[in-house]
N, C-alpha and C. Protein backbone atom coordinates (compact mmCIF):
# COMPACT_ATOMS: atom_id res chain seq x y z
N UNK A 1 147.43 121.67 82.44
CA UNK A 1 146.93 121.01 83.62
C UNK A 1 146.84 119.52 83.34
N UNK A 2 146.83 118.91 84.57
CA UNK A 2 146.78 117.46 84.28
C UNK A 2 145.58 116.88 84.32
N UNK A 3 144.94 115.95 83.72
CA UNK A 3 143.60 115.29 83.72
C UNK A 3 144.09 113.44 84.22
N UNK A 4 143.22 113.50 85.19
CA UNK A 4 143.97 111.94 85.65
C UNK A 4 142.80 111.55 85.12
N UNK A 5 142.06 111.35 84.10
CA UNK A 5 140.86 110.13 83.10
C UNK A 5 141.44 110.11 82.16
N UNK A 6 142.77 110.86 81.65
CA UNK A 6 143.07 111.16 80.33
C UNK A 6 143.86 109.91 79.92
N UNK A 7 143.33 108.96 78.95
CA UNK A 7 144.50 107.79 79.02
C UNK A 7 144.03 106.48 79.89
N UNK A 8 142.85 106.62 80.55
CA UNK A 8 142.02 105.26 81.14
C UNK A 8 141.42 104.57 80.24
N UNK A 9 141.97 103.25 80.19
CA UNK A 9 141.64 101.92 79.65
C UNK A 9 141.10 100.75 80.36
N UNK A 10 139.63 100.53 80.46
CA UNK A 10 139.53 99.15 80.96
C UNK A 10 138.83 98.57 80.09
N UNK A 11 139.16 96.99 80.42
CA UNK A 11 138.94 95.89 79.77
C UNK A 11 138.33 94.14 80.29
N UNK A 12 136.77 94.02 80.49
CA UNK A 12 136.50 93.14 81.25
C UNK A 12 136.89 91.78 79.93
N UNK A 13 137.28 90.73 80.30
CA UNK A 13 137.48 89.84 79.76
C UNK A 13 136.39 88.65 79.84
N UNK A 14 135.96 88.36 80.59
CA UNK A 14 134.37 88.02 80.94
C UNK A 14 133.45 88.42 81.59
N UNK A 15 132.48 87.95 81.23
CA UNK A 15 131.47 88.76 81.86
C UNK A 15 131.13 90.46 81.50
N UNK A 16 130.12 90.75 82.58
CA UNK A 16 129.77 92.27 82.60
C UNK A 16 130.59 92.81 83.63
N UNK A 17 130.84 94.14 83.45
CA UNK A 17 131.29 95.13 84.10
C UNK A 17 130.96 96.51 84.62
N UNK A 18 131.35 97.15 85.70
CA UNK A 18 130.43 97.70 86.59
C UNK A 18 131.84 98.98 86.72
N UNK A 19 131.23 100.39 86.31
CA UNK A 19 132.65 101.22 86.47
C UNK A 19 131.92 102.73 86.34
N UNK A 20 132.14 102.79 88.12
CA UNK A 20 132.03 104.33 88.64
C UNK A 20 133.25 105.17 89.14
N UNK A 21 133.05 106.42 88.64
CA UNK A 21 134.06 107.18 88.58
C UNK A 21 133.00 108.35 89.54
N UNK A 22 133.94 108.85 90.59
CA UNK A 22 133.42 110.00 91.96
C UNK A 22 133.96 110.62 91.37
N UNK A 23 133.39 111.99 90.41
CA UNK A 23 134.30 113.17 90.54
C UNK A 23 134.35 114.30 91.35
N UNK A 24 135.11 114.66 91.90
CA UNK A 24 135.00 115.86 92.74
C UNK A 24 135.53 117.07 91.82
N UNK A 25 134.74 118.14 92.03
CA UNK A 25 134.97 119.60 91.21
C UNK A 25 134.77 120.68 91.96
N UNK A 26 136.31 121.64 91.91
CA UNK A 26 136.43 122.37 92.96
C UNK A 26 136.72 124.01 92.22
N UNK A 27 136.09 124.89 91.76
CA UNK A 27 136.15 125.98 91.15
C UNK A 27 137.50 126.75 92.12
N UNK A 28 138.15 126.83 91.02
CA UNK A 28 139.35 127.98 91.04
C UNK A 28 139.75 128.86 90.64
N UNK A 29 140.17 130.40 90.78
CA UNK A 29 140.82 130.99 90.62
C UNK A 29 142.19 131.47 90.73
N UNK A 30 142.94 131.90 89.52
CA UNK A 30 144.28 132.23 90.07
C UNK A 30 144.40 133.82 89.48
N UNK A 31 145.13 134.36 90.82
CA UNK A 31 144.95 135.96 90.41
C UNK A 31 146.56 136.03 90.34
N UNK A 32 147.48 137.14 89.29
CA UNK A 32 148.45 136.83 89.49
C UNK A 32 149.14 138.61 89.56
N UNK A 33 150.17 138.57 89.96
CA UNK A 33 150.71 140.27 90.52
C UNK A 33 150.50 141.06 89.40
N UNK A 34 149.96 140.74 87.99
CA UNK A 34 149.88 141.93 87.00
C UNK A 34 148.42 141.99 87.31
N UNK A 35 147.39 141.72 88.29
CA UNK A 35 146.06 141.96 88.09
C UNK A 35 144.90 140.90 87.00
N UNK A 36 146.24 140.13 86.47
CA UNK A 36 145.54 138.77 85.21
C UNK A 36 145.27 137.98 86.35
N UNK A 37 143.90 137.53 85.33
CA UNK A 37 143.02 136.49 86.46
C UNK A 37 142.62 135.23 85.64
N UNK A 38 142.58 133.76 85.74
CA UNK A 38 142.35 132.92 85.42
C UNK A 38 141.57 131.82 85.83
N UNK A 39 140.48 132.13 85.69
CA UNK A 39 139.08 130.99 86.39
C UNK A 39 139.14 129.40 85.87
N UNK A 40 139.25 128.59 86.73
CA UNK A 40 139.24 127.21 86.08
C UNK A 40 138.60 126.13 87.69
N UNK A 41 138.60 125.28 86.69
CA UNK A 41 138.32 124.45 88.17
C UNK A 41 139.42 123.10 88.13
N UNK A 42 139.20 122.52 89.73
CA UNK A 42 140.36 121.50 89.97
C UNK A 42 139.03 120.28 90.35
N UNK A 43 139.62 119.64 89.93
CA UNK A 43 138.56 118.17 89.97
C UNK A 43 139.85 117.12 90.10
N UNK A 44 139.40 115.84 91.46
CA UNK A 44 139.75 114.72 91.87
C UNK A 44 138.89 113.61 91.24
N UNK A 45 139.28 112.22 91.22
CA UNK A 45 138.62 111.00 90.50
C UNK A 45 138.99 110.04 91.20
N UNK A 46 137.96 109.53 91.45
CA UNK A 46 138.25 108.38 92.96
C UNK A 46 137.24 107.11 92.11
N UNK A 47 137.78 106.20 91.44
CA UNK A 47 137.37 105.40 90.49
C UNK A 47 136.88 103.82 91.27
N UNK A 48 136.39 103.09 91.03
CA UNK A 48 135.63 101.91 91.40
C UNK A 48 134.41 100.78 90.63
N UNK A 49 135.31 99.85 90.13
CA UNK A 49 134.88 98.65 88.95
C UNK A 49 134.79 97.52 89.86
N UNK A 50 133.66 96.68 89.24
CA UNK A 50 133.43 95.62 89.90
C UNK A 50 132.77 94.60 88.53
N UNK A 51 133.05 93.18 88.47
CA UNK A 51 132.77 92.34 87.68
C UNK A 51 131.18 91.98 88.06
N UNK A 52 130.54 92.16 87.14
CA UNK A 52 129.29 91.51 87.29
C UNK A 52 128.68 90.27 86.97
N UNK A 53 128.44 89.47 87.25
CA UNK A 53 128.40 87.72 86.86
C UNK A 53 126.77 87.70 87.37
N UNK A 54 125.73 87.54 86.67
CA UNK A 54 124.72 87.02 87.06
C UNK A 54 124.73 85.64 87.58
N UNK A 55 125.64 84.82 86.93
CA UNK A 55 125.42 83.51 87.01
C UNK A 55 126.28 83.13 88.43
N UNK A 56 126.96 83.98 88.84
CA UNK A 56 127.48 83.73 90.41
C UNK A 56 126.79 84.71 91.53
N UNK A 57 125.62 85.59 91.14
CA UNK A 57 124.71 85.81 92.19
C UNK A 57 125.12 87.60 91.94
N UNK A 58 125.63 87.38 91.10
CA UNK A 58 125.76 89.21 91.00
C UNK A 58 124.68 90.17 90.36
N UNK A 59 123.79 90.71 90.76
CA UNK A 59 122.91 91.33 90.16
C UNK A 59 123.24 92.66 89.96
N UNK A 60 123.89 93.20 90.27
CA UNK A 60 124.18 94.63 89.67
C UNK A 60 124.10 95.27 88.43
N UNK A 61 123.61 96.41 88.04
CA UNK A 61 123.69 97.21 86.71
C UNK A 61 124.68 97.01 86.21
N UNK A 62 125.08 96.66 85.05
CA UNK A 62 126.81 96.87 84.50
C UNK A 62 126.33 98.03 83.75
N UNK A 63 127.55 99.09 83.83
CA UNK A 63 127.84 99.83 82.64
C UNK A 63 128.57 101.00 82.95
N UNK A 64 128.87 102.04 82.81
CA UNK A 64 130.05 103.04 83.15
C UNK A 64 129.45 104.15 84.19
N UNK A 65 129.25 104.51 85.10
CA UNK A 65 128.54 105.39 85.71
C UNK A 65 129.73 106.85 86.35
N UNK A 66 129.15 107.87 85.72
CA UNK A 66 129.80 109.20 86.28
C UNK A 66 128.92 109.67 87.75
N UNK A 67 130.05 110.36 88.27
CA UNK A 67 128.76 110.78 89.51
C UNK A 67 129.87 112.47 90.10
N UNK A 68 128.91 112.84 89.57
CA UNK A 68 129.85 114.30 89.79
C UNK A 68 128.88 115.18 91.31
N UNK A 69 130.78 115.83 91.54
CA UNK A 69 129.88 116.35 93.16
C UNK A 69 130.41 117.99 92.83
N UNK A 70 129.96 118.42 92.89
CA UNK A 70 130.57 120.06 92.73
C UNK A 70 130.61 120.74 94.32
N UNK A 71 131.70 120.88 94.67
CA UNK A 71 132.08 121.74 95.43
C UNK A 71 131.24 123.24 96.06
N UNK A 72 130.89 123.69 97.27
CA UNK A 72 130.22 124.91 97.27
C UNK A 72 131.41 126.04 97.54
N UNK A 73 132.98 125.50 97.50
CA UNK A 73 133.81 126.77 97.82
C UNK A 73 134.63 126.99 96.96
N UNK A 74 135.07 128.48 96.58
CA UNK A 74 136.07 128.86 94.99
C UNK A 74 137.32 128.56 95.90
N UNK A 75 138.60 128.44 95.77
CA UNK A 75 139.95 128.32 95.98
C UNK A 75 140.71 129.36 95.50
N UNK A 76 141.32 130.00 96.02
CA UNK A 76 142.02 131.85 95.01
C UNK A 76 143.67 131.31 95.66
N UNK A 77 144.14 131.08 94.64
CA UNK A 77 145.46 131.06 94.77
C UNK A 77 146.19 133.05 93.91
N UNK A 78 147.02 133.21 95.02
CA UNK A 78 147.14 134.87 94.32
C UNK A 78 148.72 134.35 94.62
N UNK A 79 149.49 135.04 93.60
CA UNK A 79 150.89 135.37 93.38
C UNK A 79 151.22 136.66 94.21
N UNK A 80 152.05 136.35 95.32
CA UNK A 80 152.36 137.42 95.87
C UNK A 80 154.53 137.83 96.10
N UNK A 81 155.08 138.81 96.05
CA UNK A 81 155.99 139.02 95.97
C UNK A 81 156.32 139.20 97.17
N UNK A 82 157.48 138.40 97.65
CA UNK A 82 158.11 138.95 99.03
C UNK A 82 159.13 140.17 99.07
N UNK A 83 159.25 140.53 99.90
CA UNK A 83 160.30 141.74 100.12
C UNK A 83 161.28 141.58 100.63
N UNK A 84 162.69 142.19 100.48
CA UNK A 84 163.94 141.89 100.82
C UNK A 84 164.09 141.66 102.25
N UNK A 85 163.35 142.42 103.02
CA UNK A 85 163.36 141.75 104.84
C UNK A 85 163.20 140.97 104.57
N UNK A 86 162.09 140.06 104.21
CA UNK A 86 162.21 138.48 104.04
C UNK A 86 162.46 137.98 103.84
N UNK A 87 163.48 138.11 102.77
CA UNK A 87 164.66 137.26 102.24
C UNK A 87 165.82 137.28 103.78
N UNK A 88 166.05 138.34 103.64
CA UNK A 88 167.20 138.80 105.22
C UNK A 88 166.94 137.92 106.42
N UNK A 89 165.14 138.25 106.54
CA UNK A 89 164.89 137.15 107.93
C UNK A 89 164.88 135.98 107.96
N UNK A 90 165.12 135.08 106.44
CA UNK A 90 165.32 133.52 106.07
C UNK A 90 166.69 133.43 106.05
N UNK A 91 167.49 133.82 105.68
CA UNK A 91 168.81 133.96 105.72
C UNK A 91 169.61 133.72 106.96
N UNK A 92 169.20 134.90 107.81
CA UNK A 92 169.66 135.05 109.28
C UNK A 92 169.13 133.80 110.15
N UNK A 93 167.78 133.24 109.89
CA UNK A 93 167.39 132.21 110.15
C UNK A 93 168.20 130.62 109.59
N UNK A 94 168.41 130.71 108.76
CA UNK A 94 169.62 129.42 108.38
C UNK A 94 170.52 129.63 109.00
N UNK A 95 171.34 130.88 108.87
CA UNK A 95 172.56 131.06 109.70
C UNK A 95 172.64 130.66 111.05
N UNK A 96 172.03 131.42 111.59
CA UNK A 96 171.55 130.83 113.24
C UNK A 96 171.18 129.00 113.08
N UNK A 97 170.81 128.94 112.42
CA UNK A 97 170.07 127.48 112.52
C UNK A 97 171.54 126.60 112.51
N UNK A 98 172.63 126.83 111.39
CA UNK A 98 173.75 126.67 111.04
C UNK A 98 174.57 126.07 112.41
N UNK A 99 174.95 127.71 112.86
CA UNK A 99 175.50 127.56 114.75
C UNK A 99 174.85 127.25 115.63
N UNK A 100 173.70 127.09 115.44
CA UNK A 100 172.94 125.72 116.81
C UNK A 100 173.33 124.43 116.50
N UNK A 101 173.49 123.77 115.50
CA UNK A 101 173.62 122.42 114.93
C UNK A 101 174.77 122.11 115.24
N UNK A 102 175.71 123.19 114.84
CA UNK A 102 177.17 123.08 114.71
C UNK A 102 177.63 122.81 116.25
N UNK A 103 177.03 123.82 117.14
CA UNK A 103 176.92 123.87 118.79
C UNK A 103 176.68 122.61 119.37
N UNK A 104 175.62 122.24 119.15
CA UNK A 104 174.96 120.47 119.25
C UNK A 104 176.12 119.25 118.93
N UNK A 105 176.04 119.94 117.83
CA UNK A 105 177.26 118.57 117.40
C UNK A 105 178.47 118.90 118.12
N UNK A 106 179.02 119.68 118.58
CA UNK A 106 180.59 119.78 119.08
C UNK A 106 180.28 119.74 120.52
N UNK A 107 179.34 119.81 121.28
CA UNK A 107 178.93 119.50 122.69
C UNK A 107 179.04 117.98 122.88
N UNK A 108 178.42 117.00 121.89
CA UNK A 108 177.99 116.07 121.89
C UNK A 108 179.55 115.14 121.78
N UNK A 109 180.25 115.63 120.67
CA UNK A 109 181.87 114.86 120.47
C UNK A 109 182.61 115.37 122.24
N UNK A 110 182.37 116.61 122.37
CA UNK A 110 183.13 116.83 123.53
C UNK A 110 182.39 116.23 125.04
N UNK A 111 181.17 115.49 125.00
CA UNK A 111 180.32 115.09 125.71
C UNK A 111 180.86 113.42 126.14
N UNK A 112 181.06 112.96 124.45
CA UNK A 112 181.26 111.38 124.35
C UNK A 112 182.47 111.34 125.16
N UNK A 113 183.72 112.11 124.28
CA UNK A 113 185.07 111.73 124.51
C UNK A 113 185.58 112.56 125.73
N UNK A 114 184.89 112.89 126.63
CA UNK A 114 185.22 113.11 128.32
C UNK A 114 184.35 112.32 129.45
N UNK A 115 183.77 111.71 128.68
CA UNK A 115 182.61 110.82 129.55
C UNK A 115 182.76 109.27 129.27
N UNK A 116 182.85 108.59 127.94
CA UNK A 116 182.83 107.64 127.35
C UNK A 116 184.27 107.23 127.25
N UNK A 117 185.06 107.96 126.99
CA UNK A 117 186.58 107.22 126.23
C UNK A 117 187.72 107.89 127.37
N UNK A 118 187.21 108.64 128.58
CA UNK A 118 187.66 108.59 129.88
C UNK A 118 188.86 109.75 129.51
N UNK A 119 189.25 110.46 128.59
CA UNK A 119 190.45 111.23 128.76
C UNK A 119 190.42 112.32 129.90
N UNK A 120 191.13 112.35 130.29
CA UNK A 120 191.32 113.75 131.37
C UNK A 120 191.27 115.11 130.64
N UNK A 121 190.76 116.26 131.66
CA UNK A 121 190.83 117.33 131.04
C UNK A 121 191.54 118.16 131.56
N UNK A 122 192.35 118.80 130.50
CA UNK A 122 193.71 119.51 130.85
C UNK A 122 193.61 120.99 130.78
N UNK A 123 193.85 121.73 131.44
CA UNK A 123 193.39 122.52 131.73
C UNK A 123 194.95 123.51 131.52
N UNK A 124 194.78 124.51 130.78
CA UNK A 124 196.18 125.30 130.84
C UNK A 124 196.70 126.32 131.61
């Protein structure tokens, strides 16, 4: 899993510094088609630093502040297997999708070049 704090570097060059991190923590489960189950949680970081200068009117606390919010809902991601109709009904669905486009587009050339570029239509 990925940790987005993993690898944060800051560095005030003068002065004091002021650095809150919002974490959000969202309990998860993942259930997967053998009945294996894996509890973890997903957490967001919504970060916010500010320079503190007494001497330009800044009074703020400097120093690193966490502020964690825990979530009241679990998330269940489950692995589920589709079945060959469903493969069939995506399939048949491109296909079709295929000859509408194809339909569209050859209406549209035969639309331009009897309307736009004036040829006559000949009829056998």
């Amino acid at each position: 899993m990925k940790s987005p704090l993993e690898g944060t570097k800051k560095i005030v060059p003068r002065a004091l510094g002021r650095f809150q991190y919002f974490i959000q923590i969202i309990p998860t489960q993942y259930i997967y088609h053998s009945g294996y189950k894996i509890v973890s949680n997903q957490y967001s970081v919504t970060e916010n630093d500010l320079i503190v200068d007494p001497a330009a009117g800044s009074f703020k606390q400097p120093g690193v502040f966490f502020r964690y919010e825990f979530s009241p809902y679990l998330v269940t991601h489950y692995e589920q297997k589709k079945s060959f109709a469903h493969f069939l009904t995506r399939c048949s669905a491109i296909i079709g999708g295929v000859f509408v486009v194809s339909g569209m587009i050859s209406s549209l050339v035969w639309y331009v070049e009897h309307n736009y570029l004036k040829k006559p239509i000949r009829l056998l």
